[in-house]
Protein backbone atom coordinates (compact mmCIF):
# COMPACT_ATOMS: atom_id res chain seq x y z
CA UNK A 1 -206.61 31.44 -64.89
CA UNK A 2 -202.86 32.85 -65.59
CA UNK A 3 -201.71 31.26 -68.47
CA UNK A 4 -198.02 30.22 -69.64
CA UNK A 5 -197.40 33.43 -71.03
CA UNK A 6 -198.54 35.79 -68.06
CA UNK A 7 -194.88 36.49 -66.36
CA UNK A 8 -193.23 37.61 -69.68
CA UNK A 9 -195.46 40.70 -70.09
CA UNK A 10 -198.47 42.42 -68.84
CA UNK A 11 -201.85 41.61 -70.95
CA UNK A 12 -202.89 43.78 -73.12
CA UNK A 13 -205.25 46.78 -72.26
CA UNK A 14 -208.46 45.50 -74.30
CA UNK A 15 -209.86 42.26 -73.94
CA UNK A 16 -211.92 42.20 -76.95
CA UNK A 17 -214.06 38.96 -77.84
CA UNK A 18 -213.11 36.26 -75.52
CA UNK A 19 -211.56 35.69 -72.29
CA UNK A 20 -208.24 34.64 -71.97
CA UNK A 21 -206.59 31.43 -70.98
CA UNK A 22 -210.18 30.08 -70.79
CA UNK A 23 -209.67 26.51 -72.53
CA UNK A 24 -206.01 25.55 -72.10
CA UNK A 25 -202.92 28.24 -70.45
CA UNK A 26 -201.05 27.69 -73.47
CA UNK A 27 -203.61 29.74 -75.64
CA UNK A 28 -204.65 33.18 -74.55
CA UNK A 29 -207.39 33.02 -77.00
CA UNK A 30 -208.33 29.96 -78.41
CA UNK A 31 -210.21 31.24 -81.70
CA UNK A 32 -207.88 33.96 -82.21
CA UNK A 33 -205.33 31.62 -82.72
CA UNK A 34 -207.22 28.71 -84.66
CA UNK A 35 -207.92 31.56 -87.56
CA UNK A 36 -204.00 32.26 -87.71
CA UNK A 37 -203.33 29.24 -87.87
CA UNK A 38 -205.52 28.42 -90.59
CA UNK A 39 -203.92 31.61 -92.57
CA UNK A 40 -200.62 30.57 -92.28
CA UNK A 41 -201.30 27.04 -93.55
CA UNK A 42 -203.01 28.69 -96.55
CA UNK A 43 -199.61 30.66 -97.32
CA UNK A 44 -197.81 27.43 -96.73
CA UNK A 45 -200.07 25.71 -99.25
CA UNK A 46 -199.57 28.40 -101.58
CA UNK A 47 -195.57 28.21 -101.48
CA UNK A 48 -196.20 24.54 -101.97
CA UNK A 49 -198.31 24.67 -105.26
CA UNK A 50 -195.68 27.49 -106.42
CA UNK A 51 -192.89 25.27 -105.82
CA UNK A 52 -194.43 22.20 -107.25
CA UNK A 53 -195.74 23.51 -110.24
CA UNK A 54 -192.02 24.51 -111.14
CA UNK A 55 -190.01 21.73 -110.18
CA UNK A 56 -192.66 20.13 -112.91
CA UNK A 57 -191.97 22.84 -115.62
CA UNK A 58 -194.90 24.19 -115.47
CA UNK A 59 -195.60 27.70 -115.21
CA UNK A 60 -196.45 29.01 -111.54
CA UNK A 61 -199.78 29.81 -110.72
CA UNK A 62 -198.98 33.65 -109.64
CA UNK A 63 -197.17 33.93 -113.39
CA UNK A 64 -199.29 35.49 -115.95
CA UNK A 65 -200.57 33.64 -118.60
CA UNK A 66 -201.40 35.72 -121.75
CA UNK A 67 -199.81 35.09 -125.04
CA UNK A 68 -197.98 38.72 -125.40
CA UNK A 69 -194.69 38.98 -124.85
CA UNK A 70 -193.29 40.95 -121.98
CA UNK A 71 -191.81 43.97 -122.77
CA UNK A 72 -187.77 44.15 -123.38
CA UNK A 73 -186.21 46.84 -121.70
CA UNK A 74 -183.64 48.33 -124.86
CA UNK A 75 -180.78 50.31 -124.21
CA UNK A 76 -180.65 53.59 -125.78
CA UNK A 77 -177.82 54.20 -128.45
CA UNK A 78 -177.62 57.56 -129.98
CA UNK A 79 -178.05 58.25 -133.88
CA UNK A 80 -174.77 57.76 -135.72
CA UNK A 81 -172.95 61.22 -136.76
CA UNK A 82 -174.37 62.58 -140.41
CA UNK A 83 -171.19 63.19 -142.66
């Protein structure tokens, strides 16, 4: 079956786990695309618990937690002149 896609390209040269356009010509491959699919919604949910958690005031779940203070980058002033 030639799919949706077919006339704006020629295939690809490896076919390499399941035939193409086999369930529906909108998909070339059907589990190929239900595991991207499932990655980008776990990005989405992960901008989505970033976001939320700051518009909350809470700290975002990528930030680091630890009770040291970061580091504070000083500017470097040279020794006064001796007399």
């Amino acid at each position: 079956m030639d799919g949706v896609w077919t006339p704006l390209g020629a295939p690809a040269l490896v076919d390499w786990c399941e035939p193409n356009y086999l369930v529906t010509p909108w998909l070339a491959e059907l589990w190929n695309t239900v595991s991207s699919l499932l990655i980008v919604a776990m990005g989405v949910f992960g901008f989505w618990r970033c976001r939320d958690s700051e518009l909350r005031g809470q700290p975002s779940p990528v930030q680091s937690t630890s009770p040291r203070p970061r580091p504070v980058a000083q500017s470097y002033a040279p020794p006064p002149p001796s007399p």
